[in-house]
Protein backbone atom coordinates (compact mmCIF):
# COMPACT_ATOMS: atom_id res chain seq x y z
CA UNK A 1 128.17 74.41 101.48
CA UNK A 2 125.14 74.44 98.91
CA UNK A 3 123.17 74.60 101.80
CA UNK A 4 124.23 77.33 103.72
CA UNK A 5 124.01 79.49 100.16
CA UNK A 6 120.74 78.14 99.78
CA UNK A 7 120.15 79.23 103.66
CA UNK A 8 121.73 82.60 103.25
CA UNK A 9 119.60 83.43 100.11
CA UNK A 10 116.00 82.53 101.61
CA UNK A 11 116.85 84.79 104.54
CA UNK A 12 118.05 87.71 102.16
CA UNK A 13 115.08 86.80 99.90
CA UNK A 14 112.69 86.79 103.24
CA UNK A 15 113.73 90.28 104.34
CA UNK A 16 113.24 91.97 101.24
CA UNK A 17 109.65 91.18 101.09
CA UNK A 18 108.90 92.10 104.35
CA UNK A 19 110.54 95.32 103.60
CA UNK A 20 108.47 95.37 100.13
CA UNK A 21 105.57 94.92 102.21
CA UNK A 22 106.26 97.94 104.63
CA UNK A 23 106.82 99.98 101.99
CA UNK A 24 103.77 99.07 99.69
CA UNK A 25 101.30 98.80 102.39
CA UNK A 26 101.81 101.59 104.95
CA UNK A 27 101.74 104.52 101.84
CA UNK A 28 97.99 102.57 100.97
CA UNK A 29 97.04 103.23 104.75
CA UNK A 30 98.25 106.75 105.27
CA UNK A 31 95.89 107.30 101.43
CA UNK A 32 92.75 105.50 102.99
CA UNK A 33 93.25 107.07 106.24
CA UNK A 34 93.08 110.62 104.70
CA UNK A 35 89.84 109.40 102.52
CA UNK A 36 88.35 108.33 105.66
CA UNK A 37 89.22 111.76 107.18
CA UNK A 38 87.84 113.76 103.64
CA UNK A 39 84.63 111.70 104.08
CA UNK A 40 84.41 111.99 107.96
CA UNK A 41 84.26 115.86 107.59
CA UNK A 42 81.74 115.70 104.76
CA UNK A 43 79.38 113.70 107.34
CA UNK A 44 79.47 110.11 105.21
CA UNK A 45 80.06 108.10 107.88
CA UNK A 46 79.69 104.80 105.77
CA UNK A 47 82.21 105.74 103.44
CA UNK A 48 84.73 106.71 106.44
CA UNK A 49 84.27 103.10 108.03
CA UNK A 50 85.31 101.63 104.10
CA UNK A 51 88.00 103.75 103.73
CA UNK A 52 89.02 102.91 107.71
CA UNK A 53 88.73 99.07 107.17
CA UNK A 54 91.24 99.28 104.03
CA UNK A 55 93.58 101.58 105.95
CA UNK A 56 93.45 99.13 108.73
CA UNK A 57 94.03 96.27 106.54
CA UNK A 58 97.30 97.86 105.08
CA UNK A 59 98.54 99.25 108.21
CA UNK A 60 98.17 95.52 110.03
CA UNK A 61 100.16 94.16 107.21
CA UNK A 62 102.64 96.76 107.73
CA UNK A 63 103.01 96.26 111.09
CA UNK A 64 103.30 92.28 110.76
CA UNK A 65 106.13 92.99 108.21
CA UNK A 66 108.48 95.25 110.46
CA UNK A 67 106.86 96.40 113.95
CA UNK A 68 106.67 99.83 114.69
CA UNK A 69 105.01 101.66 117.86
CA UNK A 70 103.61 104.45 116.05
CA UNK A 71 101.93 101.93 113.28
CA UNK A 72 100.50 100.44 116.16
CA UNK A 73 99.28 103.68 117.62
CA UNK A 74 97.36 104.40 114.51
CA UNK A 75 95.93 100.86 114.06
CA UNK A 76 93.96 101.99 117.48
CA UNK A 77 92.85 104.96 116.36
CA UNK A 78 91.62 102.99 112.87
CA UNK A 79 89.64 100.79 114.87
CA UNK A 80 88.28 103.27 117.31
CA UNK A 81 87.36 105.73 114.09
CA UNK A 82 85.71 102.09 112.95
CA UNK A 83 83.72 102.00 115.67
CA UNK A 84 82.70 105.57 116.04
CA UNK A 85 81.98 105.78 112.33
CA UNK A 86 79.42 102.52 112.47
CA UNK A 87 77.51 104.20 115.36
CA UNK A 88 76.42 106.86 112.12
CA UNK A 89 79.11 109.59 114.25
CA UNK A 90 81.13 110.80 110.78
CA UNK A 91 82.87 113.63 113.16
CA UNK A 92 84.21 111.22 115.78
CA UNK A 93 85.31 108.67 113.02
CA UNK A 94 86.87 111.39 111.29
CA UNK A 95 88.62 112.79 114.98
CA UNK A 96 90.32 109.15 115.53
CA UNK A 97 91.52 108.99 111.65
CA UNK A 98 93.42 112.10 111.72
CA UNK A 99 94.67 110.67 115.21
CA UNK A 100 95.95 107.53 113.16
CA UNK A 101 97.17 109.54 110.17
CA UNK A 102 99.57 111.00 112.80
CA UNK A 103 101.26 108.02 113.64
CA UNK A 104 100.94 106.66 110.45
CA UNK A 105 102.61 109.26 109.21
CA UNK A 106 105.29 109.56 112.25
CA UNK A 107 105.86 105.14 111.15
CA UNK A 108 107.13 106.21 107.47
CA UNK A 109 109.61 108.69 108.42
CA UNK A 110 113.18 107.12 107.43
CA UNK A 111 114.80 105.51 110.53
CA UNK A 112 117.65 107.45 111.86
């Protein structure tokens, strides 16, 4: 009997930090992603690739925690603005973050 309480407490205990994950880490990625954006425009394309490798950082966490299509979606675009943004193209890099801020945004709407 212990066991099964024991059982039925990890599990509880296990889903409530995933969902404290979700919720910590995708509001950090939709803030970098729109600092990457900020900085894109302004032409610093080596501050948009920072801000683009935290975003992607919190947005991969938040999509191990509880899988989502649209976090997914903007992971691509981080990486793409990633790449863009190393080749010195601040424009481009900016282009694919406000892609990913999109779905980003679309991933931490309350589920209907």
């Amino acid at each position: 009997m212990q066991i099964k309480t024991i059982a039925l407490a990890g599990a509880f205990l296990l889903s409530s930090a995933f969902a404290y994950a979700e919720s910590v880490h995708l509001p950090q990625a939709i803030e970098h992603t729109k600092a990457a954006i900020t900085h894109g425009e302004a032409g610093h394309a080596p501050i948009l690739v920072e801000h683009a490798g935290v975003a992607l950082t919190h947005a991969e966490a938040s999509e191990k925690a509880e899988a989502n299509p649209h976090t997914a979606e903007g992971i691509k675009h981080l990486n793409a603005a990633i790449d863009v943004g190393k080749k010195g193209d601040a424009a481009g890099g900016a282009t694919h973050a406000k892609e990913a801020l999109k779905h980003l945004e679309l991933a931490s709407q309350p589920k209907k």
